[in-house]
Protein backbone atom coordinates (compact mmCIF):
# COMPACT_ATOMS: atom_id res chain seq x y z
CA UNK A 1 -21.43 -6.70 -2.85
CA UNK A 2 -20.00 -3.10 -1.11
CA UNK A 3 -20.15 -0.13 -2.56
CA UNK A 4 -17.18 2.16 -1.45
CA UNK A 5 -17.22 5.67 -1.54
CA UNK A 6 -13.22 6.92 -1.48
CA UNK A 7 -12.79 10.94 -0.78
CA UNK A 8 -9.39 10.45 -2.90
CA UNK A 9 -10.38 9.71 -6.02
CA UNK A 10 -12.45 6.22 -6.12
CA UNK A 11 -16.22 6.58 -6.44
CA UNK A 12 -18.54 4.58 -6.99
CA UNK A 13 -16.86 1.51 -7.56
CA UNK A 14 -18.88 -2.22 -6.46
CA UNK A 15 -16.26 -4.79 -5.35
CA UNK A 16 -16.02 -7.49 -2.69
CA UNK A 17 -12.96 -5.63 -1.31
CA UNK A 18 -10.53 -3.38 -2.95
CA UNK A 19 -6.51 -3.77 -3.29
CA UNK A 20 -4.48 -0.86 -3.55
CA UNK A 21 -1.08 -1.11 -5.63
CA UNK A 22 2.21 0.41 -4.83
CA UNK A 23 5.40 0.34 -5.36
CA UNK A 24 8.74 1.97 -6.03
CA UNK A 25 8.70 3.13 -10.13
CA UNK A 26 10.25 0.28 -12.43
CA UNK A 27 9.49 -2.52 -9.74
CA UNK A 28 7.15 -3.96 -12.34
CA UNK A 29 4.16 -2.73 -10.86
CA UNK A 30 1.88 -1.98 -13.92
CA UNK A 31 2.59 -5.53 -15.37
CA UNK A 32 1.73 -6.75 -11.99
CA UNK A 33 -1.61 -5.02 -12.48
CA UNK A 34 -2.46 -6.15 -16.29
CA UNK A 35 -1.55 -9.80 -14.50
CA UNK A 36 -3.95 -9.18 -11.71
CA UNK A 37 -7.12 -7.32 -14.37
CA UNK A 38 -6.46 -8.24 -17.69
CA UNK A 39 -8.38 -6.76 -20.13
CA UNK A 40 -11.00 -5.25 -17.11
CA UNK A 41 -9.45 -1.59 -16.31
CA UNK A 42 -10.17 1.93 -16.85
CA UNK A 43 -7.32 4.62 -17.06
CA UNK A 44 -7.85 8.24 -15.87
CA UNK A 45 -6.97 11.01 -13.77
CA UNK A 46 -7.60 11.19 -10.35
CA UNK A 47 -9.91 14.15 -9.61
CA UNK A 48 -8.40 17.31 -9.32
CA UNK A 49 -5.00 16.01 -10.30
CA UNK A 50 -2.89 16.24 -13.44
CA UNK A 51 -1.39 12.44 -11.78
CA UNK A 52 -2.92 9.21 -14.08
CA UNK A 53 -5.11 6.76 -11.91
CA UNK A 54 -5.70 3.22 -13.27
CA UNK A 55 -8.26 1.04 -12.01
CA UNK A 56 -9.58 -2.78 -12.30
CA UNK A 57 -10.77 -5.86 -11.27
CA UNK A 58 -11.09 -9.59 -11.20
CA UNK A 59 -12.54 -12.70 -9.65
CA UNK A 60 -10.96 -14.60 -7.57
CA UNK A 61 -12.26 -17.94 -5.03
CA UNK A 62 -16.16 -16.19 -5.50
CA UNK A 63 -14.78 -12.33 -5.39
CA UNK A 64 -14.85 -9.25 -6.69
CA UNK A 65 -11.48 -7.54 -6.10
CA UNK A 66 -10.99 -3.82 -7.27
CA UNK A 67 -7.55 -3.10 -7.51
CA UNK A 68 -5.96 0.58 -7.95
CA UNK A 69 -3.06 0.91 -9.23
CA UNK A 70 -1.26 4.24 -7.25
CA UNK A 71 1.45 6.09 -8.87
CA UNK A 72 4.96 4.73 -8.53
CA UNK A 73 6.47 6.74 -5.39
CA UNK A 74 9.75 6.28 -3.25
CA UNK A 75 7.94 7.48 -0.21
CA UNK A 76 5.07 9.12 1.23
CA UNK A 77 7.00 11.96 2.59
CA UNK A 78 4.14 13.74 -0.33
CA UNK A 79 6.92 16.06 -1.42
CA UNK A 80 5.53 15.49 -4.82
CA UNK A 81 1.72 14.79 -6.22
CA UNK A 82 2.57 11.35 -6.99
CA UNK A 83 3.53 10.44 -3.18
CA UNK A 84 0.50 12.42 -2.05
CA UNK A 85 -1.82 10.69 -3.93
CA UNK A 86 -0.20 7.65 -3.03
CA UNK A 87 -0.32 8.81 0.56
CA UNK A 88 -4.02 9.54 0.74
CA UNK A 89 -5.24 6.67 -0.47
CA UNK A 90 -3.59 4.54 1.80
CA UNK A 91 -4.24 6.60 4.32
CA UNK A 92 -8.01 7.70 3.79
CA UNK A 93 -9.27 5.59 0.56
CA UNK A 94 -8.82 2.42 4.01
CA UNK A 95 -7.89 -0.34 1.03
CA UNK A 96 -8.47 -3.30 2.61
CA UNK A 97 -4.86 -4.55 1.49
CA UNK A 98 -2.10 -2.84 0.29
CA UNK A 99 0.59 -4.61 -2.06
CA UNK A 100 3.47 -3.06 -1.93
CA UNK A 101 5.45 -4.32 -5.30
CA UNK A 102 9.07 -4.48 -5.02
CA UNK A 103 12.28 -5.09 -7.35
CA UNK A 104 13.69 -7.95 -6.47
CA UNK A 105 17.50 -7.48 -7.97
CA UNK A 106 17.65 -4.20 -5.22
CA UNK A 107 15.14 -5.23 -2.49
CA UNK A 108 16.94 -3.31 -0.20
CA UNK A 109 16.45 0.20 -2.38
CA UNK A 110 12.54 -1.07 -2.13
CA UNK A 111 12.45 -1.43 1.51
CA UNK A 112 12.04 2.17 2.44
CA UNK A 113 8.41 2.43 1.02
CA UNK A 114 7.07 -1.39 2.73
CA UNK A 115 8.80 0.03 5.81
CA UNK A 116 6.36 3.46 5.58
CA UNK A 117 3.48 1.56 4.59
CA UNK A 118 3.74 -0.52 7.25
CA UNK A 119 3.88 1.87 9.64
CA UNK A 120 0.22 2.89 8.20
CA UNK A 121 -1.57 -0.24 7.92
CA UNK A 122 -0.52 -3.95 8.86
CA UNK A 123 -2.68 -5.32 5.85
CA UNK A 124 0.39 -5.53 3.30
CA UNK A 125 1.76 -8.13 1.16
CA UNK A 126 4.90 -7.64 -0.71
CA UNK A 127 5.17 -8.78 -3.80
CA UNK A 128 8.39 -10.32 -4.63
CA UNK A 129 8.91 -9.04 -8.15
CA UNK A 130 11.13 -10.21 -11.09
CA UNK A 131 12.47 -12.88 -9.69
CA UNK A 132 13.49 -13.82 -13.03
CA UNK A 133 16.08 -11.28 -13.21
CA UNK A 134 17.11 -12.07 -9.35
CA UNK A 135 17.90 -15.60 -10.86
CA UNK A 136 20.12 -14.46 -14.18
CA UNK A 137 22.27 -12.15 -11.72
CA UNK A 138 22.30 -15.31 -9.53
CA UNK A 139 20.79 -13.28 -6.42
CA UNK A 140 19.46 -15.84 -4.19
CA UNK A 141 16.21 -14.87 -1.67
CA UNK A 142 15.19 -16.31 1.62
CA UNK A 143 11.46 -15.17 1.09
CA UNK A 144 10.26 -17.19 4.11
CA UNK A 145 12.78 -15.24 5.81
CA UNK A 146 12.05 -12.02 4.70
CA UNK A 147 8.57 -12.20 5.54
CA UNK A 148 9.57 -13.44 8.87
CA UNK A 149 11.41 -10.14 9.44
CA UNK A 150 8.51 -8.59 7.96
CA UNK A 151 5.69 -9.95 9.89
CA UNK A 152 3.35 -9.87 6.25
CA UNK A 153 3.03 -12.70 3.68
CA UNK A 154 5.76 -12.06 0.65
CA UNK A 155 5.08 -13.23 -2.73
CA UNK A 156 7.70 -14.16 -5.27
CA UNK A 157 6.53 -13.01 -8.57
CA UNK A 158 7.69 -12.89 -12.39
CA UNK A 159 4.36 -10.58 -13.51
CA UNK A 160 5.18 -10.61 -17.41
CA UNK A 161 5.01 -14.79 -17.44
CA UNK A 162 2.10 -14.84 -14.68
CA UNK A 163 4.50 -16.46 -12.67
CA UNK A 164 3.28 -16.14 -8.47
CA UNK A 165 0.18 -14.45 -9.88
CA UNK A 166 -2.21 -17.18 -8.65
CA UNK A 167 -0.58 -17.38 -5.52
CA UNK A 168 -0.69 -13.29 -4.88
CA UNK A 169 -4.11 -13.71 -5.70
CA UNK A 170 -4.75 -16.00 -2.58
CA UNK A 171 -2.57 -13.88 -0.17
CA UNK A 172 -4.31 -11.14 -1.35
CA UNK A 173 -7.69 -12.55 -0.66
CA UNK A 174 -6.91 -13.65 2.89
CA UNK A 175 -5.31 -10.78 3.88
CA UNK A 176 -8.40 -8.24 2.36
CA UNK A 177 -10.95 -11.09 4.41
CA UNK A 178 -8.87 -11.71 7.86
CA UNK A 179 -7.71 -15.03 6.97
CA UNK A 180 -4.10 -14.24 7.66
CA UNK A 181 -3.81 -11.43 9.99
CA UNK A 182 -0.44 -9.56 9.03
CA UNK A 183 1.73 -8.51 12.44
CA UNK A 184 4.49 -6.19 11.08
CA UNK A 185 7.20 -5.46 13.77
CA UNK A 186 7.80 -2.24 14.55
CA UNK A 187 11.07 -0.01 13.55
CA UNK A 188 12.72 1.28 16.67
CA UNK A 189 14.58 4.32 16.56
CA UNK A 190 17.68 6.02 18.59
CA UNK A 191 16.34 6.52 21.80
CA UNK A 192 17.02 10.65 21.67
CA UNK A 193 14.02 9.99 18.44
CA UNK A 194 11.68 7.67 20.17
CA UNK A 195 11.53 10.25 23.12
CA UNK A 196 10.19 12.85 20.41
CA UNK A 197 8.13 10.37 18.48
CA UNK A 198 6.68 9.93 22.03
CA UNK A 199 6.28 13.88 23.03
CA UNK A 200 4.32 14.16 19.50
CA UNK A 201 2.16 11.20 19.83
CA UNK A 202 1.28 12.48 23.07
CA UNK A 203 -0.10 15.83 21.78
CA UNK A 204 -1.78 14.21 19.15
CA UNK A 205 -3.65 12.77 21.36
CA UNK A 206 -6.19 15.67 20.88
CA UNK A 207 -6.64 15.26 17.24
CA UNK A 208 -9.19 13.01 15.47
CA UNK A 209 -6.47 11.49 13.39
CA UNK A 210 -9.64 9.12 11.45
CA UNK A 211 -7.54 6.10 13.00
CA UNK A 212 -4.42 6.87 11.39
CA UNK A 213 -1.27 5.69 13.49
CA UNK A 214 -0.25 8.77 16.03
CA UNK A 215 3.47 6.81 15.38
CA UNK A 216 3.48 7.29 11.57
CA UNK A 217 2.18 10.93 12.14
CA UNK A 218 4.64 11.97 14.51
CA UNK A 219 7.43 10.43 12.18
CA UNK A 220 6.21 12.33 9.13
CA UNK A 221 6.17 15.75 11.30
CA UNK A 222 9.73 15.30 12.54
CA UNK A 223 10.68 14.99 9.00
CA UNK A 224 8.83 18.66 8.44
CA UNK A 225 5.93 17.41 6.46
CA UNK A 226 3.37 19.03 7.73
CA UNK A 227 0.83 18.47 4.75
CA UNK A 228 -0.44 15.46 6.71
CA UNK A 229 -2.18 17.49 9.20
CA UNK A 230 -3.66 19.39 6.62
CA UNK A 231 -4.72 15.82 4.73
CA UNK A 232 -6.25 14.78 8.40
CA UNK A 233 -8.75 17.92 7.61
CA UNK A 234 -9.56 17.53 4.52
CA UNK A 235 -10.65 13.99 4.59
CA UNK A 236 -11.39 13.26 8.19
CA UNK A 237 -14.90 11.19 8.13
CA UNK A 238 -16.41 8.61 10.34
CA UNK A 239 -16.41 6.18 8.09
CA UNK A 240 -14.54 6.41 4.66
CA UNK A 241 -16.29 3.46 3.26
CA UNK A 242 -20.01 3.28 2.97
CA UNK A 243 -22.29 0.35 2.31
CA UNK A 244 -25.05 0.41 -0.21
């Protein structure tokens, strides 16, 4: 059993591995979580923040997964306390997966945040939400497809039925314990941005980013958020997860 100690908000907390949740708002993701916890979560506020955090767990093939739900967010640009606690966890809390919940009736409306997340971590899975309502509009999804395009396991879900649940369950699991090792292909840009993405990553090269992607950084700076670097400061540590 690991203990992990979280500078964003998560203390204390004894799990096998932990599984962040996020996800555009109205994608479904809090019935995703009750699916996932049941009856074993606690509801609070993260410290410091007026912004709700919700935390559980369950068992799963001898496990103890800890899963937080983050606040819904349409990016991580952190324009907004939601998105920067969103941010920061994914960044700093170093989930060991990230599911990335998504609406499947406007995937493509969705796409923007899996995109960003994947640009900070390859341990994703999407979650391929009501699929139920994707079938009454008579929307029809390639998932194998999509997470070819992807490069990270996609699960079709229906949360409120428990429909896919079992199944997320496993892709979590492997994902969280190397079984399946994600490979997310990379977003390339018009060559007049790469060449700046470059210049930046370059200087960067000087900062402890805590092994943060010098890409993602770069990308978030040439949009002109520059509370990142701050973030880097605040909760740059060797290790953000400590065994006890």
């Amino acid at each position: 059993m690991k203990y992990y100690y979280y500078p964003v908000g998560l203390r204390g907390t004894e799990g096998d591995y932990v599984a962040a949740l996020a996800g555009n708002p109205n994608t479904g993701k809090s019935t995703v979580f009750n699916a996932l916890t049941g009856l074993n979560q606690h509801t609070g506020n993260w410290p410091g923040k007026t912004v709700a955090q919700a935390r559980g767990y369950y068992r799963h093939r001898g496990k103890t997964i800890v899963v937080v739900d983050l606040p819904g967010t349409y990016s991580l640009s952190a324009s907004s306390l939601e998105e920067e606690v969103a941010r920061d966890f994914i960044c700093f809390g170093q989930p060991d997966v990230t599911v990335v919940v998504t609406d499947a009736t406007c995937l493509e409306r969705n796409l923007n945040l899996v995109l960003q997340i994947l640009e900070i971590t390859p341990k994703v899975v999407v979650c391929l939400n009501l699929m139920d309502e994707a079938e009454r509009k008579g929307l029809k999804l390639d998932v194998n497809r999509l997470a070819h395009e992807l490069g990270v396991p996609v699960v079709p879900t229906t949360a409120h039925t428990g429909r896919g649940i079992e199944q997320l369950k496993d892709r979590i699991h492997s994902v969280a314990l190397g079984e399946i090792l994600p490979r997310p292909k990379p977003v390339t840009y018009s060559k007049q941005l790469e060449e700046a993405i470059h210049q930046l990553e370059t200087s960067l090269e000087r900062i402890h980013t805590n092994g943060i992607s010098r890409r993602w950084i770069a990308l978030r700076l040439l949009e002109g958020d520059y509370s990142i670097l701050d973030a880097i400061g605040q909760y740059s540590l060797p290790d953000a997860r400590q065994e006890g």
